[in-house]
Structures are given as structure tokens and as C-alpha cells.
PDB file of N, CA and C in Angstrom:
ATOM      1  N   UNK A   1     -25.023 136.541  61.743  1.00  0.00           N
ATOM      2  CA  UNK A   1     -25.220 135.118  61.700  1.00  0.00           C
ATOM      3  C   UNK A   1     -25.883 134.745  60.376  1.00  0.00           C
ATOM      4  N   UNK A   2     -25.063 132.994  59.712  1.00  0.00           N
ATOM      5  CA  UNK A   2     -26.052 132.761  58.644  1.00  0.00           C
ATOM      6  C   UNK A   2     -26.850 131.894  58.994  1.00  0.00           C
ATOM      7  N   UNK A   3     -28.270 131.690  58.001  1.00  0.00           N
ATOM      8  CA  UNK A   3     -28.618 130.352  58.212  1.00  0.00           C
ATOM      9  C   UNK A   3     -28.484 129.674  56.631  1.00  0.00           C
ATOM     10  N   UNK A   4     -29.047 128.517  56.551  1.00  0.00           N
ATOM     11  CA  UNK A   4     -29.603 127.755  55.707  1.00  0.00           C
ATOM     12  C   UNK A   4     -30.662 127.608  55.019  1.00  0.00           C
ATOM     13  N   UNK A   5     -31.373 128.348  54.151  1.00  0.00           N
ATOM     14  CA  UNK A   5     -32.517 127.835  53.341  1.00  0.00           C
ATOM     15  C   UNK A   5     -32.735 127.412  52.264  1.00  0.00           C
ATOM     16  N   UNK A   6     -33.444 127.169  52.296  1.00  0.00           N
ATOM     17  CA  UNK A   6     -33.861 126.487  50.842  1.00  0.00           C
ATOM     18  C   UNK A   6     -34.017 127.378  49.725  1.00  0.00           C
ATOM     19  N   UNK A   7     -33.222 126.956  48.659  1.00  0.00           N
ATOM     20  CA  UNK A   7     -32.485 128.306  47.709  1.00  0.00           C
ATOM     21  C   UNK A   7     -33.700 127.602  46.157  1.00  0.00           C
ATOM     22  N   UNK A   8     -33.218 126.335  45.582  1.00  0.00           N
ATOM     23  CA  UNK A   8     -34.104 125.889  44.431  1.00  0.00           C
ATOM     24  C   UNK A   8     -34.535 124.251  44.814  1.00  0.00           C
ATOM     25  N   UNK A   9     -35.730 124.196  44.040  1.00  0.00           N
ATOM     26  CA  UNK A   9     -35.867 122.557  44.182  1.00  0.00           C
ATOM     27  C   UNK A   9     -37.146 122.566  42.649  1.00  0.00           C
ATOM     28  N   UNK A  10     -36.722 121.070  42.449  1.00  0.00           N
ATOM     29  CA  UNK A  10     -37.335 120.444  41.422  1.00  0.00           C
ATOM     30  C   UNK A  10     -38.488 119.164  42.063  1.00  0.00           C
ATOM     31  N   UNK A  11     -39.955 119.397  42.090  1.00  0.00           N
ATOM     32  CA  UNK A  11     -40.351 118.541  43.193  1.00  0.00           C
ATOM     33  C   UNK A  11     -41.088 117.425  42.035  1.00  0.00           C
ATOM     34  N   UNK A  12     -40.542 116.258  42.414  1.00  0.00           N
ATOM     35  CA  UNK A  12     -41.402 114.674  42.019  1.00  0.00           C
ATOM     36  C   UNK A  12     -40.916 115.101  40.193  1.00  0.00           C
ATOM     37  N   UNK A  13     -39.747 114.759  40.262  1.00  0.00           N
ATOM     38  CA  UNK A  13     -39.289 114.540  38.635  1.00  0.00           C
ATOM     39  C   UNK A  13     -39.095 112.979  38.933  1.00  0.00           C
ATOM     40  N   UNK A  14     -39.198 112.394  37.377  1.00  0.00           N
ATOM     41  CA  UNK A  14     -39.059 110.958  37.617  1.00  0.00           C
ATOM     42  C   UNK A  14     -37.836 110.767  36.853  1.00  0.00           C
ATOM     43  N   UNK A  15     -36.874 109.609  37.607  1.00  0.00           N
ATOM     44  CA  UNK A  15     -35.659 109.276  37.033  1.00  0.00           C
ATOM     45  C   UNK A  15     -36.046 108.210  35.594  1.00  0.00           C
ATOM     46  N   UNK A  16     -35.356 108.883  34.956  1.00  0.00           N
ATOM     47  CA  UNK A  16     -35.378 108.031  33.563  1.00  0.00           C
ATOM     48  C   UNK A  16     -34.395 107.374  33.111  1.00  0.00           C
ATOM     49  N   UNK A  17     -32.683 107.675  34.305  1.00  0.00           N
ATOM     50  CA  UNK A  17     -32.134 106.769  33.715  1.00  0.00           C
ATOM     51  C   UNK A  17     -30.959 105.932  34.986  1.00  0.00           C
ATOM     52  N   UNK A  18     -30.285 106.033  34.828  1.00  0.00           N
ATOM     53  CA  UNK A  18     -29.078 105.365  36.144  1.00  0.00           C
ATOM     54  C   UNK A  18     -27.916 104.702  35.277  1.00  0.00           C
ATOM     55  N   UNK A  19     -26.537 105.399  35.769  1.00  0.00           N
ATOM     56  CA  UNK A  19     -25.592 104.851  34.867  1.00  0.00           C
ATOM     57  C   UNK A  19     -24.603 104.358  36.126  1.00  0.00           C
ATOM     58  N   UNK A  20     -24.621 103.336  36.240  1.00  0.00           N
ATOM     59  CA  UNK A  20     -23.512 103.100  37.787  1.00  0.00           C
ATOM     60  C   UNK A  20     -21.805 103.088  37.271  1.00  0.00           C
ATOM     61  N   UNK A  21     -21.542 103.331  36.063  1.00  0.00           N
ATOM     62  CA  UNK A  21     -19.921 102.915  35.395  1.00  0.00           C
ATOM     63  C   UNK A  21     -20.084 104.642  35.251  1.00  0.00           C
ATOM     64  N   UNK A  22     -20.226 105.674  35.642  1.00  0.00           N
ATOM     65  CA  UNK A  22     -20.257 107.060  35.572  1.00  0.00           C
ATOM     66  C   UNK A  22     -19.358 107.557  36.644  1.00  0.00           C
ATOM     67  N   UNK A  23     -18.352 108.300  36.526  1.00  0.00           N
ATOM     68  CA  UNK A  23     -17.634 109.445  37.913  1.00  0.00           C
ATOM     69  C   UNK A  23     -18.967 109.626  38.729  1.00  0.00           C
ATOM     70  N   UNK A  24     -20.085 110.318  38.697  1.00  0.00           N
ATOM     71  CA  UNK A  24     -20.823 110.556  39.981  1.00  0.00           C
ATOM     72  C   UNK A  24     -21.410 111.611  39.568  1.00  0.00           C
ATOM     73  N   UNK A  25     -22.394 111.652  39.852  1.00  0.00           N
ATOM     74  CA  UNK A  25     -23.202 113.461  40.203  1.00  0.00           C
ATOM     75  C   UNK A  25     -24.725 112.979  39.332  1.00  0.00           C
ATOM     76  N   UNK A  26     -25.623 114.035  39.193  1.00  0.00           N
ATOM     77  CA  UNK A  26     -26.743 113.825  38.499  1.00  0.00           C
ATOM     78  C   UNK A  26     -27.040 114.753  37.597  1.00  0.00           C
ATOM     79  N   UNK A  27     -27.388 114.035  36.209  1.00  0.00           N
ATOM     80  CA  UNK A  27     -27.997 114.492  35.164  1.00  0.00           C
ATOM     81  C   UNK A  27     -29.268 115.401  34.915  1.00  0.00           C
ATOM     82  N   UNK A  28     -29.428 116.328  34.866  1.00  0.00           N
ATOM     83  CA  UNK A  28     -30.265 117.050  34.458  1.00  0.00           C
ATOM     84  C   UNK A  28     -30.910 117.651  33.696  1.00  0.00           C
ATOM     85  N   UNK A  29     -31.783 117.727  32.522  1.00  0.00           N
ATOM     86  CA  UNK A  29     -32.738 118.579  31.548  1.00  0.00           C
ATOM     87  C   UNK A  29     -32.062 119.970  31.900  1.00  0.00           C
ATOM     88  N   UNK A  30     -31.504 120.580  30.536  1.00  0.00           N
ATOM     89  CA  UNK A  30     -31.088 121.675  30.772  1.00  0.00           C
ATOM     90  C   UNK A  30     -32.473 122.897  31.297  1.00  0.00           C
ATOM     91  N   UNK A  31     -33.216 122.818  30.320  1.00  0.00           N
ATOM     92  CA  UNK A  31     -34.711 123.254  30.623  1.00  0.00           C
ATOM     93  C   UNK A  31     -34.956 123.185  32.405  1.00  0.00           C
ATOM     94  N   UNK A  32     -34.927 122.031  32.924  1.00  0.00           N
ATOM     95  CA  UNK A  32     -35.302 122.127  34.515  1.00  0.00           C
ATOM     96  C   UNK A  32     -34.584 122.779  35.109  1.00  0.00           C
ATOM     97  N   UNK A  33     -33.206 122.653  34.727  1.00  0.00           N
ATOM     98  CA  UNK A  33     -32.037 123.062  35.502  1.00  0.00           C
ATOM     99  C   UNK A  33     -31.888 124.737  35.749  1.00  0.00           C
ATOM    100  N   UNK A  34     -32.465 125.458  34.318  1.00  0.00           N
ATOM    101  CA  UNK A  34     -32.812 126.569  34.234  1.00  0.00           C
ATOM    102  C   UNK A  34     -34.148 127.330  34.568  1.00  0.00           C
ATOM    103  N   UNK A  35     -35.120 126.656  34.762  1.00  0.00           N
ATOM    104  CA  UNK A  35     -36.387 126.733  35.537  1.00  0.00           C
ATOM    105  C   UNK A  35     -35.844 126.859  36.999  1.00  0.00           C
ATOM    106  N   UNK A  36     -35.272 125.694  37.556  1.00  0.00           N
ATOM    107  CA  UNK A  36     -35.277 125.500  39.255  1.00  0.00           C
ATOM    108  C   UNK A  36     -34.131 127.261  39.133  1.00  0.00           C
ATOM    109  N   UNK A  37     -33.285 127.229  38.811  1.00  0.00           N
ATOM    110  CA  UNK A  37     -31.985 128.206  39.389  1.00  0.00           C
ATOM    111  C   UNK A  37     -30.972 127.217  39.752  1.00  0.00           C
ATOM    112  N   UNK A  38     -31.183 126.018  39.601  1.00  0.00           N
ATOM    113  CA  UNK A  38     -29.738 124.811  39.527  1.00  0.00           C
ATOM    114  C   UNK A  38     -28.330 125.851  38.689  1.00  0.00           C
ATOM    115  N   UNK A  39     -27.470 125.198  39.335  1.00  0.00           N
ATOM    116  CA  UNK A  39     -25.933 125.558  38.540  1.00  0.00           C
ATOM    117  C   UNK A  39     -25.111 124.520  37.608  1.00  0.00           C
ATOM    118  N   UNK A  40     -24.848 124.071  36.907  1.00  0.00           N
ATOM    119  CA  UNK A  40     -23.801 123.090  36.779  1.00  0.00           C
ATOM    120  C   UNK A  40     -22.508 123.069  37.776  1.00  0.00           C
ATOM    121  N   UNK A  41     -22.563 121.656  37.820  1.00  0.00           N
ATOM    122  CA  UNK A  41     -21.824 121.148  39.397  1.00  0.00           C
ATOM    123  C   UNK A  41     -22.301 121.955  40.672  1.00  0.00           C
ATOM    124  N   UNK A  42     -23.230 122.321  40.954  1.00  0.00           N
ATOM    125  CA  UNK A  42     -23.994 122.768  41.974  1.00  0.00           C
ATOM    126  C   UNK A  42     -24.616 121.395  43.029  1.00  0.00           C
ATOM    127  N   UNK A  43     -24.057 121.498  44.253  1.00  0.00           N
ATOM    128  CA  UNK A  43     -24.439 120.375  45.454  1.00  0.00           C
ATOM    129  C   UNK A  43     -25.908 120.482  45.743  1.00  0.00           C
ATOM    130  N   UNK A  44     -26.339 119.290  45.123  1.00  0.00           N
ATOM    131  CA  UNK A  44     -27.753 119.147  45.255  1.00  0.00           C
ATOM    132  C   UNK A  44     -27.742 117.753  46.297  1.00  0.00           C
ATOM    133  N   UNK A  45     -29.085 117.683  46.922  1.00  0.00           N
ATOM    134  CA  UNK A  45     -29.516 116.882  48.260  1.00  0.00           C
ATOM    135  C   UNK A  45     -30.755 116.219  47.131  1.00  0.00           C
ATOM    136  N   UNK A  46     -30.662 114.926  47.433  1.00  0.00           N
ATOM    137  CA  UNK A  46     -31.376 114.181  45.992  1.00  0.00           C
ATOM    138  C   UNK A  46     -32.904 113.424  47.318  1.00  0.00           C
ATOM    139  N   UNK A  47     -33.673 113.299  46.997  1.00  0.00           N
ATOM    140  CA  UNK A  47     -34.864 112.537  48.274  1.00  0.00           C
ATOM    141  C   UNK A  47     -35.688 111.577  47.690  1.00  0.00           C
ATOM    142  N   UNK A  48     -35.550 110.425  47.737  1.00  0.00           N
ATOM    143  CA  UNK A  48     -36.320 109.344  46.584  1.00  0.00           C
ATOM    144  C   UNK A  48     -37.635 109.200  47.336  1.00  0.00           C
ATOM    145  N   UNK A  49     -38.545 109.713  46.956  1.00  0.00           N
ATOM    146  CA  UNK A  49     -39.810 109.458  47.504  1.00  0.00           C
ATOM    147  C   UNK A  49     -40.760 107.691  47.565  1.00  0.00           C
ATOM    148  N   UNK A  50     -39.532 107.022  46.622  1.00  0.00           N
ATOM    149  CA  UNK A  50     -39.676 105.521  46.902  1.00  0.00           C
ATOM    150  C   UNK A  50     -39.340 104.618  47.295  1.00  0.00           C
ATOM    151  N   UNK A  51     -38.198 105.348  47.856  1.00  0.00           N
ATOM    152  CA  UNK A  51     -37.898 104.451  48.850  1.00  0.00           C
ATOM    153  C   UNK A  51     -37.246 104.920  50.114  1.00  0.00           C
ATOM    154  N   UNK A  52     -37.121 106.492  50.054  1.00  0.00           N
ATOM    155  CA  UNK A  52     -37.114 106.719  51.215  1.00  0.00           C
ATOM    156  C   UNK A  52     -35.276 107.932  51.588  1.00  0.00           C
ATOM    157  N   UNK A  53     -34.445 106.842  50.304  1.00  0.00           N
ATOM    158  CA  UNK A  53     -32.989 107.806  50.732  1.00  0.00           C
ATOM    159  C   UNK A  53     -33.218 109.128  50.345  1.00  0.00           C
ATOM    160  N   UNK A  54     -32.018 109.487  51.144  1.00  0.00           N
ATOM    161  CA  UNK A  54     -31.644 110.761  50.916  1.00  0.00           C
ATOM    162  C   UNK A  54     -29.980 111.119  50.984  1.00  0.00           C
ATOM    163  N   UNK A  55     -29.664 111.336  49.667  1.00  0.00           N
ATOM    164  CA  UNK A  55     -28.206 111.374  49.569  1.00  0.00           C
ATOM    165  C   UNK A  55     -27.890 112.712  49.097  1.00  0.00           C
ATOM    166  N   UNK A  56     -26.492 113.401  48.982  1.00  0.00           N
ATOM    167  CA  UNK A  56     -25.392 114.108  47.694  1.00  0.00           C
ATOM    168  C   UNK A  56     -25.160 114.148  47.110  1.00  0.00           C
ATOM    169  N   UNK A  57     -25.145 114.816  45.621  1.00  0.00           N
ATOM    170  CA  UNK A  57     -24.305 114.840  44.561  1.00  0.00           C
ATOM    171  C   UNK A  57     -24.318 116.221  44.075  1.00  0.00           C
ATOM    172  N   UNK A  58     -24.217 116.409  42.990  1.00  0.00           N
ATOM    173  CA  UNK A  58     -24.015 117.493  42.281  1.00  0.00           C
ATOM    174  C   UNK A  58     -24.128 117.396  40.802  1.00  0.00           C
ATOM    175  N   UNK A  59     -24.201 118.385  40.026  1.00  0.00           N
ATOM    176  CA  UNK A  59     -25.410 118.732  39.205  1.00  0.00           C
ATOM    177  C   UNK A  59     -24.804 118.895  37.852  1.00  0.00           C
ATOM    178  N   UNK A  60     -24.772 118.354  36.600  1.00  0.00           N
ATOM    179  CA  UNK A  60     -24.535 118.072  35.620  1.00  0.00           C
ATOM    180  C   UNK A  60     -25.491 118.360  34.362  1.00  0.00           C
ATOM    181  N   UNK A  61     -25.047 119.229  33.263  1.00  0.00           N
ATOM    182  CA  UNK A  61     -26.449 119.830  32.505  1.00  0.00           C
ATOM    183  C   UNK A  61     -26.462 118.534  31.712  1.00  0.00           C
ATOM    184  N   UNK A  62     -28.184 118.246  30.965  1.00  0.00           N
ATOM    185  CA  UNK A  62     -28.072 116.786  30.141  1.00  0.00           C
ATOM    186  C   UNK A  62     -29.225 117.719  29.061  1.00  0.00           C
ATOM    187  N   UNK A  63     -29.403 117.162  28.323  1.00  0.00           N
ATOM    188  CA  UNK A  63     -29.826 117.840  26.865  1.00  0.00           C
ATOM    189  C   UNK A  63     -31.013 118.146  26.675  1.00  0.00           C
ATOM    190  N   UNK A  64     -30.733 119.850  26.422  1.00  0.00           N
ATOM    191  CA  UNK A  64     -31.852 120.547  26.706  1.00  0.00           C
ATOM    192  C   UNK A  64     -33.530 120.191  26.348  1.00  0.00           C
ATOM    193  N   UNK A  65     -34.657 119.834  26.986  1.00  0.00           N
ATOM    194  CA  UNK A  65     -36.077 119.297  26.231  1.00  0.00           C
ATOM    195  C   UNK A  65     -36.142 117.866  26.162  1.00  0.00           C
ATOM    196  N   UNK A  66     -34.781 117.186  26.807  1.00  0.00           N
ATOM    197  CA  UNK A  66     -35.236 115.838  27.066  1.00  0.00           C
ATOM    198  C   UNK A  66     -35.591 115.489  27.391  1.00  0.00           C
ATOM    199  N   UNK A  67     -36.070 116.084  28.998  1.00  0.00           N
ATOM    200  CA  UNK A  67     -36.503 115.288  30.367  1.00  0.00           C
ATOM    201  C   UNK A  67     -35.490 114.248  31.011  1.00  0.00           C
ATOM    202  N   UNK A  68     -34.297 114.343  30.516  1.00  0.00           N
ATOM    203  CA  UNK A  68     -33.164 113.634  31.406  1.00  0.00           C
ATOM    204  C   UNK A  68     -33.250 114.053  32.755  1.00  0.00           C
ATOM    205  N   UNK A  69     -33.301 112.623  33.536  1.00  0.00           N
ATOM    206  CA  UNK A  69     -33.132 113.101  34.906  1.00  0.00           C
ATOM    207  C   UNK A  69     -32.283 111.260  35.127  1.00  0.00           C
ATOM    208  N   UNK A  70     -31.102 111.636  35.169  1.00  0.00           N
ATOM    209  CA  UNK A  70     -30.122 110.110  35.610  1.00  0.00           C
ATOM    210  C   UNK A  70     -29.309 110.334  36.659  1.00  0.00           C
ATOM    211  N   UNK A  71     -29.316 109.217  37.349  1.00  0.00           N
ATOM    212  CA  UNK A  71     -28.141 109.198  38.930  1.00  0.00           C
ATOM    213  C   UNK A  71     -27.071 108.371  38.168  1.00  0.00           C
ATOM    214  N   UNK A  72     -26.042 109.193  38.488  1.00  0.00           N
ATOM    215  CA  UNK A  72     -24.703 108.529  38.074  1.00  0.00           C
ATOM    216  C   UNK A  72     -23.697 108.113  38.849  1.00  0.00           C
ATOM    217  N   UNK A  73     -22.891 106.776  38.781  1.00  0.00           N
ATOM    218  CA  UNK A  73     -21.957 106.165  39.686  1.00  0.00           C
ATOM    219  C   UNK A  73     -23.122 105.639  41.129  1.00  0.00           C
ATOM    220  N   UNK A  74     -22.307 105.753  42.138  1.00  0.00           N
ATOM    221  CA  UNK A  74     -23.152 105.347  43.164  1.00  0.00           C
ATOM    222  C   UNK A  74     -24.034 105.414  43.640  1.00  0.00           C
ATOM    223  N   UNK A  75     -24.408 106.983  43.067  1.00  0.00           N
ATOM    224  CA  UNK A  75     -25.937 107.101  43.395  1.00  0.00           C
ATOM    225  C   UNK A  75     -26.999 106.544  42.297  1.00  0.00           C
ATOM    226  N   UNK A  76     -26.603 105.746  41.536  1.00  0.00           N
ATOM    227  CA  UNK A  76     -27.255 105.003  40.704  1.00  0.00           C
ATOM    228  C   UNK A  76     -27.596 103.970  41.603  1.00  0.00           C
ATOM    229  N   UNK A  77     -27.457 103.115  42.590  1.00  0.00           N
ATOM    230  CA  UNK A  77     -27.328 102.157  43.280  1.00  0.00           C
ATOM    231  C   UNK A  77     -29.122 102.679  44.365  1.00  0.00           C
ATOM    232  N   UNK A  78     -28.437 104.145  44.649  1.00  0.00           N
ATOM    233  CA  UNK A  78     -29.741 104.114  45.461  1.00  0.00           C
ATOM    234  C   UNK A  78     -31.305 104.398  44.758  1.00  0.00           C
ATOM    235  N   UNK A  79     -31.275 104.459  43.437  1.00  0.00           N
ATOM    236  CA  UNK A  79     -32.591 104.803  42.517  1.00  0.00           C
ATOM    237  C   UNK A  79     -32.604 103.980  41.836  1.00  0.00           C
ATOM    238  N   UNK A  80     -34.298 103.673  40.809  1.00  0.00           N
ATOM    239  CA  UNK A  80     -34.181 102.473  39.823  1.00  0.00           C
ATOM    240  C   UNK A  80     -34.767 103.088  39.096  1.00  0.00           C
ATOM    241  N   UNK A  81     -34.837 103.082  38.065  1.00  0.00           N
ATOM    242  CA  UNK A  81     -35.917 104.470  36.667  1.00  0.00           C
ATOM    243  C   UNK A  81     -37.504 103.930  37.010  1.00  0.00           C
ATOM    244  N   UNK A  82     -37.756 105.493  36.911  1.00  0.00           N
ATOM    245  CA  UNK A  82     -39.191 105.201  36.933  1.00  0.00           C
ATOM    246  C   UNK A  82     -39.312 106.087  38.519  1.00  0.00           C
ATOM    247  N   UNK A  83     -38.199 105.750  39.450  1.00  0.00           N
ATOM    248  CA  UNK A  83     -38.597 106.336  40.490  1.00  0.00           C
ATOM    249  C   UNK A  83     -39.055 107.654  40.719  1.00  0.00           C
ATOM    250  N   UNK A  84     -39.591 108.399  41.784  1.00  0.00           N
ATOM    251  CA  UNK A  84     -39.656 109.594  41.973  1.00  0.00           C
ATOM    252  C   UNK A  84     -39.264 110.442  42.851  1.00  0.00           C
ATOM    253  N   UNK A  85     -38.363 111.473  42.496  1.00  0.00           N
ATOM    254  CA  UNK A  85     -37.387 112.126  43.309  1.00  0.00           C
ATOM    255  C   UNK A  85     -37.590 113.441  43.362  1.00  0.00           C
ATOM    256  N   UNK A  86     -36.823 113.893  44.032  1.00  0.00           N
ATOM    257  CA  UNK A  86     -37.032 115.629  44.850  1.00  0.00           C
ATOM    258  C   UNK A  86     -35.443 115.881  44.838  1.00  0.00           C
ATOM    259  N   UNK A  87     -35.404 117.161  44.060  1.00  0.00           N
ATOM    260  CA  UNK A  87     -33.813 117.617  43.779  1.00  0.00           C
ATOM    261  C   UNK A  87     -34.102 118.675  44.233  1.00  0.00           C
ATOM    262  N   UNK A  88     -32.968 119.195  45.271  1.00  0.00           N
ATOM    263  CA  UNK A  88     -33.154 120.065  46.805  1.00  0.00           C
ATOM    264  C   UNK A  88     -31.635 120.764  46.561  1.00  0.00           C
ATOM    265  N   UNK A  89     -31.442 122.367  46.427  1.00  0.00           N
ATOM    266  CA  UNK A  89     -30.190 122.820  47.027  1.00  0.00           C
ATOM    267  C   UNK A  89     -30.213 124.293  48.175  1.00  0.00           C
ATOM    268  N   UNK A  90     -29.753 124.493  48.573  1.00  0.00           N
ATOM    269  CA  UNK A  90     -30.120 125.230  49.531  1.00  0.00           C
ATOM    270  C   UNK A  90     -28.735 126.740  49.632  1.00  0.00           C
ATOM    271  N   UNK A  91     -28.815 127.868  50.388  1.00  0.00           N
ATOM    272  CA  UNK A  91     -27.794 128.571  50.082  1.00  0.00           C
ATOM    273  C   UNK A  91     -27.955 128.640  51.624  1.00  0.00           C
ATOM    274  N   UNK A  92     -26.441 129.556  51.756  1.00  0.00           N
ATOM    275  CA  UNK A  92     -26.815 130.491  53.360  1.00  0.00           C
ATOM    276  C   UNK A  92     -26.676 131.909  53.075  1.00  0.00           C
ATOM    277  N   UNK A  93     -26.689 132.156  54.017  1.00  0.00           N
ATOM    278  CA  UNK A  93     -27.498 133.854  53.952  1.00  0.00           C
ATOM    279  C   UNK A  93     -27.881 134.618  55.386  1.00  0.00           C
ATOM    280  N   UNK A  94     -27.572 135.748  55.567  1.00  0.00           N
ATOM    281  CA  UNK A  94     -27.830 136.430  56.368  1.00  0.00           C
ATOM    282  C   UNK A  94     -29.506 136.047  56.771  1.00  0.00           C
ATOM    283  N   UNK A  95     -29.534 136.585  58.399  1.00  0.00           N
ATOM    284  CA  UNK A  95     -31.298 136.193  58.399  1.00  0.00           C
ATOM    285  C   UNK A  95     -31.845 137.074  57.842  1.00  0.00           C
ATOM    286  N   UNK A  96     -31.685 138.700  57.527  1.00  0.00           N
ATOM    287  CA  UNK A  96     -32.308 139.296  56.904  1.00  0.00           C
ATOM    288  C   UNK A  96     -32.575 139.554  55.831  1.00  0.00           C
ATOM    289  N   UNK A  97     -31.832 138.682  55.085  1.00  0.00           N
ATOM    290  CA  UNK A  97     -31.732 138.507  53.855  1.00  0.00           C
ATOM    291  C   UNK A  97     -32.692 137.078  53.616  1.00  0.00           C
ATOM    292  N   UNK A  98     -32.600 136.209  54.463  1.00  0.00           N
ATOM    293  CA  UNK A  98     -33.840 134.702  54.670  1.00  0.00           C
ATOM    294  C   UNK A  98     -35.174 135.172  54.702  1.00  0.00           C
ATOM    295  N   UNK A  99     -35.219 136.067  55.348  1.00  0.00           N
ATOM    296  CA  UNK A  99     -36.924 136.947  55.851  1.00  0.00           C
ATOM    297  C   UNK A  99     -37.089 137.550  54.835  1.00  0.00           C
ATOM    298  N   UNK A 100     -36.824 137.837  53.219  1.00  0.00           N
ATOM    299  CA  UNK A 100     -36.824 138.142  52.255  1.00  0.00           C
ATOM    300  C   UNK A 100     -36.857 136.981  51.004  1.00  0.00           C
ATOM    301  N   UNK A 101     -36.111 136.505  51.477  1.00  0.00           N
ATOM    302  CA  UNK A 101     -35.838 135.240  50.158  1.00  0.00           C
ATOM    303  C   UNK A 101     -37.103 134.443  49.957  1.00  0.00           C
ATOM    304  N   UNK A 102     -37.374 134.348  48.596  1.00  0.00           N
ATOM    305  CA  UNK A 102     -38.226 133.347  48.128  1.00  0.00           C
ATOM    306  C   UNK A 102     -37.738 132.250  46.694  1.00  0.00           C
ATOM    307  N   UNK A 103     -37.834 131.146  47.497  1.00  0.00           N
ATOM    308  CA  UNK A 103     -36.655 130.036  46.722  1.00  0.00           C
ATOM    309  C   UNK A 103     -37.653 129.751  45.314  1.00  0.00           C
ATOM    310  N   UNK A 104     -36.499 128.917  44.605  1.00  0.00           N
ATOM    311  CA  UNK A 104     -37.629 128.778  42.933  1.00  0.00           C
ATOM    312  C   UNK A 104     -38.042 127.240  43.222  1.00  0.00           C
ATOM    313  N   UNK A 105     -39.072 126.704  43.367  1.00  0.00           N
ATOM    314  CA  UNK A 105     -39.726 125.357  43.181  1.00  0.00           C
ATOM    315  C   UNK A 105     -40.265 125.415  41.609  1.00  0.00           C
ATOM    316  N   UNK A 106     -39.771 124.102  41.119  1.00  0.00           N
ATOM    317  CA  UNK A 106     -40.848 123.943  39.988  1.00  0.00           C
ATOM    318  C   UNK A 106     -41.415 122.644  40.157  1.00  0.00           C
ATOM    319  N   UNK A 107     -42.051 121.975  39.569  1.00  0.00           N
ATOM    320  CA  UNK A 107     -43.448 120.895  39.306  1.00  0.00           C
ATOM    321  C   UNK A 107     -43.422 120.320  38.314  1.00  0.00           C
ATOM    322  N   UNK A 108     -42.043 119.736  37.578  1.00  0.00           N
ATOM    323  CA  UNK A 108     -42.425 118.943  36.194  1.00  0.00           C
ATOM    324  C   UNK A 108     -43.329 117.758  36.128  1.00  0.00           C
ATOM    325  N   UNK A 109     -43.766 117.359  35.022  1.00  0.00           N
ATOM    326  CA  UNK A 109     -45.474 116.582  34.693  1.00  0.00           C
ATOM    327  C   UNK A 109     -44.443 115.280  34.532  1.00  0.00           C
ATOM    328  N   UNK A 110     -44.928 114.310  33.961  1.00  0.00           N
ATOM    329  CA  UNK A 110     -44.702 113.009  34.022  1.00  0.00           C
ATOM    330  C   UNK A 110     -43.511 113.061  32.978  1.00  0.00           C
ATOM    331  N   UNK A 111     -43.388 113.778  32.133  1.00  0.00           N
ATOM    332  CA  UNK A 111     -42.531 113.813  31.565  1.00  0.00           C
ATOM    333  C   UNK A 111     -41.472 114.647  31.781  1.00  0.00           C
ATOM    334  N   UNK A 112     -41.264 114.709  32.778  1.00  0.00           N
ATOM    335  CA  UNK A 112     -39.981 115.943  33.331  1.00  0.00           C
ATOM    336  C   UNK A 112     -40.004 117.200  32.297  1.00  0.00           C
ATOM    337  N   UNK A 113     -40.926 117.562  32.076  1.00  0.00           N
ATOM    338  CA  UNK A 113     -41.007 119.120  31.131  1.00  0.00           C
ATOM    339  C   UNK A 113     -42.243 119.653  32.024  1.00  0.00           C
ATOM    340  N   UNK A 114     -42.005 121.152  31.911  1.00  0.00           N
ATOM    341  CA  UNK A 114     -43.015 122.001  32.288  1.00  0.00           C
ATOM    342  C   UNK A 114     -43.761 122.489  31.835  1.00  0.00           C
ATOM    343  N   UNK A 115     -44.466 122.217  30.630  1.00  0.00           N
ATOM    344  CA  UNK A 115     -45.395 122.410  29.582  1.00  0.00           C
ATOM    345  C   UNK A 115     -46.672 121.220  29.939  1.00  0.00           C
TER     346      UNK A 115
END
């Protein structure tokens, strides 16, 4: 049997940008993206701590040391810059392989960098 856990997350990065005329998915600091264990086009679970949604998309590299963090296309609709969000992906996996796993969290500062 598999389950579900929690594989990487990026906790309380702040959105800096929102493009609603975009195909879809979210922008990312190559830097974070490589900190968390994110993939490009990797299904991430997005959690706006300001207002409450919680939607889908998937994961797009944006330029490395910027602190880009933008919702693109529709999920631009549910964020406004400035907000603060929680980027969540999760894997499955054997349980004995879960009772082992330890997922990557990181903590970027106000400026979406980890320095």
C-alpha cells in the first residue's frame, strides 16, 4: 500500500507578482525551487494564508536570486502581491519508505531568499 506525504514545501514566501493574461502555473526563484526539491512543472498545492484558498498548479523556474514568486492565469485571480503563501507538493510512497522519509521545508525572509 501507498500513502501520501509531504515530499517539499516553501513556508510563508510572499507573492510579488500575478500575471492573469499567462497559460497558468506558478513562478518560482530558481534558488527556492532548488532549496525546497521543487521540479519544473511539478504539481504544487498553493495555501494563501490571507485569505484562506487553497488551489493547483504547477511549477515554473523564474530567475535565479530574484525572489520571484508570481501566480499565473487564474490563479492570479485568487492572490494579490504582497500576499503570503505556502507552496506544498507531496509524493506517494510505500509506508515503509514514509516511516523513513523526511520532506525538505524551507523558510524564505521577506524577501523570498534564504540568506
Amino acid at each position: 500500500m501507498q500513502i501520501t506525504v509531504l515530499k517539499s514545501k516553501i513556508h510563508r514566501a510572499k507573492v510579488t507578482q500575478s500575471n492573469l493574461n499567462y497559460i497558468g502555473s506558478i513562478t518560482i526563484d530558481q534558488d527556492l525551487m532548488d532549496a525546497a526539491g521543487f521540479f519544473e512543472h511539478e504539481k504544487v498545492q498553493i495555501v494563501n494564508v490571507n485569505n484562506g484558498e487553497r488551489f493547483e498548479t504547477y511549477t515554473i523556474l523564474g530567475k535565479r536570486g530574484s525572489g520571484v514568486i508570481c501566480l499565473n492565469g487564474p490563479a492570479a485571480r485568487k492572490v494579490q502581491v504582497d500576499d503570503i503563501i505556502i507552496i506544498i507538493s507531496y509524493a506517494d510512497m510505500e509506508i515503509e519508505e514514509a516511516k523513513r522519509w523526511r520532506p525538505s521545508v524551507i523558510f524564505p525572509n521577506e524577501n523570498n531568499t534564504l540568506g
